[in-house]
PDB file of N, CA and C in Angstrom:
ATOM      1  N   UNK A   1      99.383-127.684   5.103  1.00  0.00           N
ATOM      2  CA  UNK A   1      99.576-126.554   4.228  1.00  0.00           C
ATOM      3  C   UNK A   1      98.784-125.357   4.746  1.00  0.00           C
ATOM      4  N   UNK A   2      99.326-124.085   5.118  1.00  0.00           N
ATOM      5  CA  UNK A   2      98.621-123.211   5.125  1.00  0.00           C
ATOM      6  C   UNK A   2      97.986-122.163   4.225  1.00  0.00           C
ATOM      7  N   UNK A   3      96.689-121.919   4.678  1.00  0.00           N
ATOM      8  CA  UNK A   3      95.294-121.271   3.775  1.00  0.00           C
ATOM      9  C   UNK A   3      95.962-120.216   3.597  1.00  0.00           C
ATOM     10  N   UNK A   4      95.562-119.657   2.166  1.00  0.00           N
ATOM     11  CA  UNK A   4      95.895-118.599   1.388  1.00  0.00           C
ATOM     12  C   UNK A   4      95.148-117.007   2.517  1.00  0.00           C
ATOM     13  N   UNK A   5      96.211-116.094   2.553  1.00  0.00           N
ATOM     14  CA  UNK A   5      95.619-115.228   3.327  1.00  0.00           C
ATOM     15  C   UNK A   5      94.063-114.464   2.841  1.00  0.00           C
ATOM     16  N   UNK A   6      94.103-114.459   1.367  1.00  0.00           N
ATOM     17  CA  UNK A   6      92.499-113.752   0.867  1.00  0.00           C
ATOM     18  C   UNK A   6      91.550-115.151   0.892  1.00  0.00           C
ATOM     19  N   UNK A   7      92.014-116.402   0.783  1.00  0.00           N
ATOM     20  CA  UNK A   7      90.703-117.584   1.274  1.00  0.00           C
ATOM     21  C   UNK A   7      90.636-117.312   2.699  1.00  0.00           C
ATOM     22  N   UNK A   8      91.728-117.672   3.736  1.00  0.00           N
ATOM     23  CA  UNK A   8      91.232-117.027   4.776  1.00  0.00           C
ATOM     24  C   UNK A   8      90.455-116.099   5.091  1.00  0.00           C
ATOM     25  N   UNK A   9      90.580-114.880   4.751  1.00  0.00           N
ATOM     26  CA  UNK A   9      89.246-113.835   4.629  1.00  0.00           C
ATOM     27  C   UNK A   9      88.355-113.966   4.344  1.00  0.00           C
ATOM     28  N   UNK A  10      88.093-114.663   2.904  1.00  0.00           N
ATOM     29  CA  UNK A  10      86.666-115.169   2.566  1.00  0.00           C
ATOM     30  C   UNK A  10      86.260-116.251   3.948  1.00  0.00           C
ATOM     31  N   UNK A  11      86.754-117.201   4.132  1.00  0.00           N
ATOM     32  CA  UNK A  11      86.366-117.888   4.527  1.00  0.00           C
ATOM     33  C   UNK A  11      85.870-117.313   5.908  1.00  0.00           C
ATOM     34  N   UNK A  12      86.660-116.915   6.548  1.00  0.00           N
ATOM     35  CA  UNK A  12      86.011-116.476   7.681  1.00  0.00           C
ATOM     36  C   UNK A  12      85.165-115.124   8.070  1.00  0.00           C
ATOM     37  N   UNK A  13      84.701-114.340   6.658  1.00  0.00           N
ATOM     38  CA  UNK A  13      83.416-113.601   6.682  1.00  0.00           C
ATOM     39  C   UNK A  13      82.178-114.413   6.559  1.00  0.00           C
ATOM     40  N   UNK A  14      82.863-115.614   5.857  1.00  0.00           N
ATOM     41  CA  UNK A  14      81.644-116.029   5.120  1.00  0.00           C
ATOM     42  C   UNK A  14      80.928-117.186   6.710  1.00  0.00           C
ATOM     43  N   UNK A  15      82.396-117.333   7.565  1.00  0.00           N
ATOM     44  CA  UNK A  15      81.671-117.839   8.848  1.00  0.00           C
ATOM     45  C   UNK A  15      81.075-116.938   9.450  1.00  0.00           C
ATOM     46  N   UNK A  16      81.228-115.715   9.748  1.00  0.00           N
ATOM     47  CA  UNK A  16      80.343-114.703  10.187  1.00  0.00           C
ATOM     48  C   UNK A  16      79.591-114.025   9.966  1.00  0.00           C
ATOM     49  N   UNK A  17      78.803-114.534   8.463  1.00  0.00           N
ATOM     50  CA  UNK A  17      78.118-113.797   7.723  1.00  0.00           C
ATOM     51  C   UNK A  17      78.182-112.510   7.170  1.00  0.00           C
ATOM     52  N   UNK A  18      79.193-112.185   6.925  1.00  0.00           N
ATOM     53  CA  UNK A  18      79.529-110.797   6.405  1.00  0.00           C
ATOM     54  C   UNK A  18      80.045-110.727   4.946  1.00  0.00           C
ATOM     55  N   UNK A  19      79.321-109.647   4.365  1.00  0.00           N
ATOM     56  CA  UNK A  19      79.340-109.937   2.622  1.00  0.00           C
ATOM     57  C   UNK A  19      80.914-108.664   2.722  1.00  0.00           C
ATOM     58  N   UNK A  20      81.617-109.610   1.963  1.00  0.00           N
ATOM     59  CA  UNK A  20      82.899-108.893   1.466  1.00  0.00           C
ATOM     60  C   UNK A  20      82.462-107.906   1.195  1.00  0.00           C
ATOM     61  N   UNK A  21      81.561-107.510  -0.145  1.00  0.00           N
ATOM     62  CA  UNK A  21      81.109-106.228  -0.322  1.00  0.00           C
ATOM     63  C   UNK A  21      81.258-104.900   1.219  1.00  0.00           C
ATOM     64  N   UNK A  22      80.430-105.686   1.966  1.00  0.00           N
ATOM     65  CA  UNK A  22      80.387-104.288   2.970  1.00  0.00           C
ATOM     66  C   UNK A  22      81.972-103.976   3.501  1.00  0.00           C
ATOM     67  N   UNK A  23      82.879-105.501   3.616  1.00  0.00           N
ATOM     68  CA  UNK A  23      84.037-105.514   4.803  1.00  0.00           C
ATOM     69  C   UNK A  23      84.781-103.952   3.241  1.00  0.00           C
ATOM     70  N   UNK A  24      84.653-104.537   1.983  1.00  0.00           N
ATOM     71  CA  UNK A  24      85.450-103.374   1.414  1.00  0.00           C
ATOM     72  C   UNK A  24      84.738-102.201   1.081  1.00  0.00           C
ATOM     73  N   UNK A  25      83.445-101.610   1.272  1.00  0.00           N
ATOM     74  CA  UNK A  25      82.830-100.164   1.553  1.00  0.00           C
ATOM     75  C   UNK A  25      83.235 -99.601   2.936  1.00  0.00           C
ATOM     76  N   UNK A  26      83.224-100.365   3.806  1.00  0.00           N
ATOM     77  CA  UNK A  26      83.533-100.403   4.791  1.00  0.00           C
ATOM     78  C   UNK A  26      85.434 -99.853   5.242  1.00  0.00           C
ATOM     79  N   UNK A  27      85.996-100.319   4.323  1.00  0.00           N
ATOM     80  CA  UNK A  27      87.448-100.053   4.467  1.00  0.00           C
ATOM     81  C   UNK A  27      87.876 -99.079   3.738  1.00  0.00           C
ATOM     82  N   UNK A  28      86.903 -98.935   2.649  1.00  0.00           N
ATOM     83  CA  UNK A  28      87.323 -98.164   1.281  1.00  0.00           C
ATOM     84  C   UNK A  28      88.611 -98.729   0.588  1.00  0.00           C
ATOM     85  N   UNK A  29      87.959 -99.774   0.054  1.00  0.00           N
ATOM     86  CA  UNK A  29      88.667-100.778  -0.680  1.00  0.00           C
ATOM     87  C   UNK A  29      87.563-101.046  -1.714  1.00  0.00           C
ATOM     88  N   UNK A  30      88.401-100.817  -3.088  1.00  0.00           N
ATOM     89  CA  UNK A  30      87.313-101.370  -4.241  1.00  0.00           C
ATOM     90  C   UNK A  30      86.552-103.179  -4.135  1.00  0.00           C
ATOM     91  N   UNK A  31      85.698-103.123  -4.427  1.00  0.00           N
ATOM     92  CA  UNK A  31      84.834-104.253  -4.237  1.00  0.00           C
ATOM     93  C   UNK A  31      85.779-105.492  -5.153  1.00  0.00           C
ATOM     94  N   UNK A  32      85.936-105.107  -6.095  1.00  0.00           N
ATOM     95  CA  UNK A  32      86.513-106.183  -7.142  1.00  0.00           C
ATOM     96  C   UNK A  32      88.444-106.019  -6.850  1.00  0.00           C
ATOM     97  N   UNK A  33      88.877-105.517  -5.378  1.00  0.00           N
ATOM     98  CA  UNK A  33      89.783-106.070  -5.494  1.00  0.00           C
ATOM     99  C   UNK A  33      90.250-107.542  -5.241  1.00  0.00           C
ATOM    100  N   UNK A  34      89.375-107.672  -3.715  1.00  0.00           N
ATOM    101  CA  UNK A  34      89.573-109.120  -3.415  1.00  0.00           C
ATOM    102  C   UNK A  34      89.594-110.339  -3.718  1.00  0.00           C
ATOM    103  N   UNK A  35      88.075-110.207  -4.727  1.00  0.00           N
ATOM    104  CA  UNK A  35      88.204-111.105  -6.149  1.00  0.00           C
ATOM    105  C   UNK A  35      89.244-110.861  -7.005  1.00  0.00           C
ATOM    106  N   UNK A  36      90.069-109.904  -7.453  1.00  0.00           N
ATOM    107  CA  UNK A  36      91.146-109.620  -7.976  1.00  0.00           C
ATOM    108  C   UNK A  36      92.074-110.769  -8.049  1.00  0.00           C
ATOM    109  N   UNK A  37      92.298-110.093  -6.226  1.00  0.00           N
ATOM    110  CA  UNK A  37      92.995-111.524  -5.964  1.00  0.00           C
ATOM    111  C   UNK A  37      92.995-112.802  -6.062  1.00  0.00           C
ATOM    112  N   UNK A  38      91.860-113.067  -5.046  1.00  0.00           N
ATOM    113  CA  UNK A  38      91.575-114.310  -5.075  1.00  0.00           C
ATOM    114  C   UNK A  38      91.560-115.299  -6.626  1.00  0.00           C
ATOM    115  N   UNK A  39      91.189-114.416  -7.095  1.00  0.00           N
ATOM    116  CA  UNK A  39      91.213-114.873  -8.581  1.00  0.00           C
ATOM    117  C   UNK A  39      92.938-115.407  -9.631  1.00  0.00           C
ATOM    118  N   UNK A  40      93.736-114.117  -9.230  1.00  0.00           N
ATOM    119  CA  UNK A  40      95.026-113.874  -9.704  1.00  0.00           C
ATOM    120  C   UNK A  40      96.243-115.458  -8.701  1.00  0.00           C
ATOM    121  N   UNK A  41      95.590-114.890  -7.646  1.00  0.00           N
ATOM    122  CA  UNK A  41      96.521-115.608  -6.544  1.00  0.00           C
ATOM    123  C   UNK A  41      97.478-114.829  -6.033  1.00  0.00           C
ATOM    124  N   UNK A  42      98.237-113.179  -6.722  1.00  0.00           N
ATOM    125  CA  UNK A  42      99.089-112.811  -6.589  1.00  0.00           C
ATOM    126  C   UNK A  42      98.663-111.194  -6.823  1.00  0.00           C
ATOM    127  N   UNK A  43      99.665-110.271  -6.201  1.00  0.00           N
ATOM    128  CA  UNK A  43      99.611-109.284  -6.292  1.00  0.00           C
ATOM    129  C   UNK A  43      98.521-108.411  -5.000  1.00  0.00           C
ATOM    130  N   UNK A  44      98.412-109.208  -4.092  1.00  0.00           N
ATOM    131  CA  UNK A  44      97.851-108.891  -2.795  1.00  0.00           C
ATOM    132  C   UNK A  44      98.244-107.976  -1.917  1.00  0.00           C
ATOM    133  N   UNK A  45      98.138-106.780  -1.519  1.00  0.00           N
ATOM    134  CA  UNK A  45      99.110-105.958  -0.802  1.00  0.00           C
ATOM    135  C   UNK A  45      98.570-106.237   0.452  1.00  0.00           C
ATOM    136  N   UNK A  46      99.379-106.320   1.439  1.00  0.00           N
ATOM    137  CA  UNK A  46      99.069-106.589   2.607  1.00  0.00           C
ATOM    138  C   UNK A  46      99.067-105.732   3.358  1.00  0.00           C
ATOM    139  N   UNK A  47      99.113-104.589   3.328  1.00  0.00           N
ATOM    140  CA  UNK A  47      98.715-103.613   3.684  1.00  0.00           C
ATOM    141  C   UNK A  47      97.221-103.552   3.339  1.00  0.00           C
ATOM    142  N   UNK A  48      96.463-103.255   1.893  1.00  0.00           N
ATOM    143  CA  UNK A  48      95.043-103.768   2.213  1.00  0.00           C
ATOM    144  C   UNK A  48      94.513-104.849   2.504  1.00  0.00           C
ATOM    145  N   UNK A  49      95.136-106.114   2.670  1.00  0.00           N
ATOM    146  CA  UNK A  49      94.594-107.358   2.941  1.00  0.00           C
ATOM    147  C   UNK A  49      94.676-106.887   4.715  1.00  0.00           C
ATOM    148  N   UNK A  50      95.717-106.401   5.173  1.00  0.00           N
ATOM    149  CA  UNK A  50      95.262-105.702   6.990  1.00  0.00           C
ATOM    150  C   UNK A  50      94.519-105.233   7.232  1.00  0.00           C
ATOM    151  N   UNK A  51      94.433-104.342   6.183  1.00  0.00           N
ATOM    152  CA  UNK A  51      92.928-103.232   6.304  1.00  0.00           C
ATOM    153  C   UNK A  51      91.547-103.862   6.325  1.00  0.00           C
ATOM    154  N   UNK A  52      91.683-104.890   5.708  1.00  0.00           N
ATOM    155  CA  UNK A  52      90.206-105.812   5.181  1.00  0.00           C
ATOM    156  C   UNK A  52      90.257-106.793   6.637  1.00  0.00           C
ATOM    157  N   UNK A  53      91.063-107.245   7.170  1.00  0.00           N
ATOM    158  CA  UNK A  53      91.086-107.988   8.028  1.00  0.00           C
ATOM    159  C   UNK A  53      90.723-107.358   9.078  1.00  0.00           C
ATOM    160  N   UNK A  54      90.999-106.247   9.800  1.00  0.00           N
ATOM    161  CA  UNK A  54      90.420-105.170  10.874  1.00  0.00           C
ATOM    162  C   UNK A  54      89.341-104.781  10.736  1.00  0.00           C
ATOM    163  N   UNK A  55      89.100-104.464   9.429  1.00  0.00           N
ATOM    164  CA  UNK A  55      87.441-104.162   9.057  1.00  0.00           C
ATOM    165  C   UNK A  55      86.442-104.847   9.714  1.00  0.00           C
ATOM    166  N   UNK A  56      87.108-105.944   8.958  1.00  0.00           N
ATOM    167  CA  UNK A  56      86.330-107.416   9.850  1.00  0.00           C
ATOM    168  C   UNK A  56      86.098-107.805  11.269  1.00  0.00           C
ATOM    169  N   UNK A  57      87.191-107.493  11.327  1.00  0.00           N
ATOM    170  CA  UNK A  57      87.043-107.937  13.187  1.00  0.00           C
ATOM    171  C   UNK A  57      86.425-106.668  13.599  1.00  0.00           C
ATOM    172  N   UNK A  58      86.027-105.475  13.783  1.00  0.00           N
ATOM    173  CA  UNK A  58      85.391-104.514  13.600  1.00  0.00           C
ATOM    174  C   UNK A  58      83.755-104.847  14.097  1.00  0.00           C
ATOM    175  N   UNK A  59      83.896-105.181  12.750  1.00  0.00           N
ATOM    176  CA  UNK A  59      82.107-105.485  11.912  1.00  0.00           C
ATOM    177  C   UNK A  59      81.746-106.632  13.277  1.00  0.00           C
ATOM    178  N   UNK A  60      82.858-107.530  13.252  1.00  0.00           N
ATOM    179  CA  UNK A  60      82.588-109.294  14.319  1.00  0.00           C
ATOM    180  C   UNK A  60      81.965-108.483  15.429  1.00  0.00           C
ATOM    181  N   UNK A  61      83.210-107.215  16.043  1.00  0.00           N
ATOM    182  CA  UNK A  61      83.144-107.190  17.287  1.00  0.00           C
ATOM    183  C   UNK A  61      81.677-106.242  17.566  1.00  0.00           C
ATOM    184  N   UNK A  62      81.365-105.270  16.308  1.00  0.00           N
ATOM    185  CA  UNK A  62      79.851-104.788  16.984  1.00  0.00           C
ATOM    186  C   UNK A  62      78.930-105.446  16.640  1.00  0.00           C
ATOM    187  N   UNK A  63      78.973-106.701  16.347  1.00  0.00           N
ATOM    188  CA  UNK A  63      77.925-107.659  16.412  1.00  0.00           C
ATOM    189  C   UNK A  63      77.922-108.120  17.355  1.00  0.00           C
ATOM    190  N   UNK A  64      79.056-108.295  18.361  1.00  0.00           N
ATOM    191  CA  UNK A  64      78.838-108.743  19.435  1.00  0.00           C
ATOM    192  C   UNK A  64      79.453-108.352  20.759  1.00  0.00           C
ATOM    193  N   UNK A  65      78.695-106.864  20.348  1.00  0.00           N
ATOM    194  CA  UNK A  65      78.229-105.399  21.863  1.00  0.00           C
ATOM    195  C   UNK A  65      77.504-106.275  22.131  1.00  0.00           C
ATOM    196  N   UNK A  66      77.450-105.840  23.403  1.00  0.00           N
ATOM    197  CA  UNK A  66      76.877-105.769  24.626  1.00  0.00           C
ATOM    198  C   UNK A  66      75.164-104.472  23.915  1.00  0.00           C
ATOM    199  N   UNK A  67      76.141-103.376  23.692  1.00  0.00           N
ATOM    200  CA  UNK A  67      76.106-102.078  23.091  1.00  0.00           C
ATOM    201  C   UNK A  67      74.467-102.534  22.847  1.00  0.00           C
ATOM    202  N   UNK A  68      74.005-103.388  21.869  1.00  0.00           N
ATOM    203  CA  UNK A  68      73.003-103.692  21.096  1.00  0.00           C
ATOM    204  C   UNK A  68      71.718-104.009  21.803  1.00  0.00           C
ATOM    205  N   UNK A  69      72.233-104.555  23.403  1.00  0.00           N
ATOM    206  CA  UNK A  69      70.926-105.634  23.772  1.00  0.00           C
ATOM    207  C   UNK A  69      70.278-104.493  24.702  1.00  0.00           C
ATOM    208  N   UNK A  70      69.068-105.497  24.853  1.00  0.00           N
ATOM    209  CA  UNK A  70      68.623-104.503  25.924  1.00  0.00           C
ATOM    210  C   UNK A  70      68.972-104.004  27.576  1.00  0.00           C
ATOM    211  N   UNK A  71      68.919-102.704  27.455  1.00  0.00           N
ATOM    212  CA  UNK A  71      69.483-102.705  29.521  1.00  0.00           C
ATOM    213  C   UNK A  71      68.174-102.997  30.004  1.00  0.00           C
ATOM    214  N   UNK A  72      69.405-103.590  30.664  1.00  0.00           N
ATOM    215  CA  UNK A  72      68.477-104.122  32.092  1.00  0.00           C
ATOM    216  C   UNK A  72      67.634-103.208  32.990  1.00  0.00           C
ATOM    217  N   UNK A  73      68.148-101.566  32.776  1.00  0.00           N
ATOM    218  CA  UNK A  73      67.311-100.927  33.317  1.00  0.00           C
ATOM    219  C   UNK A  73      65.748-100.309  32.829  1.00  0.00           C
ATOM    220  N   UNK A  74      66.204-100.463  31.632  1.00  0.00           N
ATOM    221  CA  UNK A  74      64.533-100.425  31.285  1.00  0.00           C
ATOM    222  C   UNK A  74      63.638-101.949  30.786  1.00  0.00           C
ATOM    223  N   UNK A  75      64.397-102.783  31.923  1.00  0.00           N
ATOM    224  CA  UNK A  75      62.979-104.163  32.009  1.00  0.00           C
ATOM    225  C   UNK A  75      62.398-103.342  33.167  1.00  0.00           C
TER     226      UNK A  75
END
Protein backbone atom coordinates (compact mmCIF):
# COMPACT_ATOMS: atom_id res chain seq x y z
CA UNK A 1 0.00 0.00 0.00
CA UNK A 2 1.28 3.28 -0.69
CA UNK A 3 2.06 6.14 2.11
CA UNK A 4 -0.24 8.95 2.17
CA UNK A 5 1.52 11.93 0.36
CA UNK A 6 1.27 14.48 3.74
CA UNK A 7 2.62 11.17 6.03
CA UNK A 8 5.20 11.00 3.55
CA UNK A 9 6.21 14.55 4.28
CA UNK A 10 5.98 14.22 7.82
CA UNK A 11 7.76 11.36 7.77
CA UNK A 12 10.56 12.29 5.93
CA UNK A 13 11.21 15.81 7.69
CA UNK A 14 10.93 14.16 10.64
CA UNK A 15 13.98 11.81 9.11
CA UNK A 16 15.84 14.91 8.53
CA UNK A 17 15.08 16.70 11.36
CA UNK A 18 13.19 19.46 10.10
CA UNK A 19 10.19 20.95 12.07
CA UNK A 20 7.22 21.30 9.59
CA UNK A 21 6.76 24.57 11.21
CA UNK A 22 9.88 26.06 9.43
CA UNK A 23 9.32 23.72 5.91
CA UNK A 24 5.73 25.99 6.02
CA UNK A 25 7.33 29.66 7.09
CA UNK A 26 9.60 28.74 4.85
CA UNK A 27 7.11 28.21 1.83
CA UNK A 28 4.56 30.57 3.12
CA UNK A 29 2.18 28.07 3.88
CA UNK A 30 0.02 28.40 7.06
CA UNK A 31 1.43 26.22 9.83
CA UNK A 32 -1.92 24.45 10.65
CA UNK A 33 -2.42 23.52 7.14
CA UNK A 34 -0.59 20.31 7.05
CA UNK A 35 -2.07 19.18 10.18
CA UNK A 36 -5.24 20.21 8.43
CA UNK A 37 -4.64 17.62 6.42
CA UNK A 38 -3.10 15.14 7.86
CA UNK A 39 -5.78 15.26 10.21
CA UNK A 40 -8.87 15.50 7.53
CA UNK A 41 -7.12 12.97 5.13
CA UNK A 42 -8.61 15.05 2.33
CA UNK A 43 -8.66 18.26 0.74
CA UNK A 44 -4.78 18.48 0.12
CA UNK A 45 -3.86 20.66 -2.80
CA UNK A 46 -1.03 19.51 -4.44
CA UNK A 47 0.06 22.27 -5.60
CA UNK A 48 0.94 23.23 -1.86
CA UNK A 49 1.79 19.77 -0.88
CA UNK A 50 4.74 20.54 -4.08
CA UNK A 51 5.50 23.57 -2.57
CA UNK A 52 6.12 21.92 0.92
CA UNK A 53 7.97 19.16 -0.70
CA UNK A 54 10.69 21.56 -2.53
CA UNK A 55 10.89 23.52 0.52
CA UNK A 56 12.17 20.53 1.90
CA UNK A 57 14.51 19.32 -0.33
CA UNK A 58 15.79 22.92 -0.23
CA UNK A 59 16.27 23.04 3.55
CA UNK A 60 17.97 18.89 2.96
CA UNK A 61 20.10 20.29 0.30
CA UNK A 62 21.72 23.41 2.37
CA UNK A 63 22.34 21.21 5.03
CA UNK A 64 24.31 19.46 2.97
CA UNK A 65 26.66 22.41 1.17
CA UNK A 66 29.70 21.92 0.84
CA UNK A 67 28.88 25.89 1.23
CA UNK A 68 29.00 25.40 5.22
CA UNK A 69 32.38 23.59 5.96
CA UNK A 70 35.46 24.87 6.28
CA UNK A 71 37.93 25.80 3.13
CA UNK A 72 40.62 24.26 2.93
CA UNK A 73 42.29 27.39 2.27
CA UNK A 74 42.20 28.86 5.42
CA UNK A 75 43.67 25.53 7.32
Amino acid sequence: MEQDPIDALYARANRHGVAMSRICDEAGVARSTPSRWRNSKNGASMTVLRRLNEKLDEIIAERASPADAPSEAAA
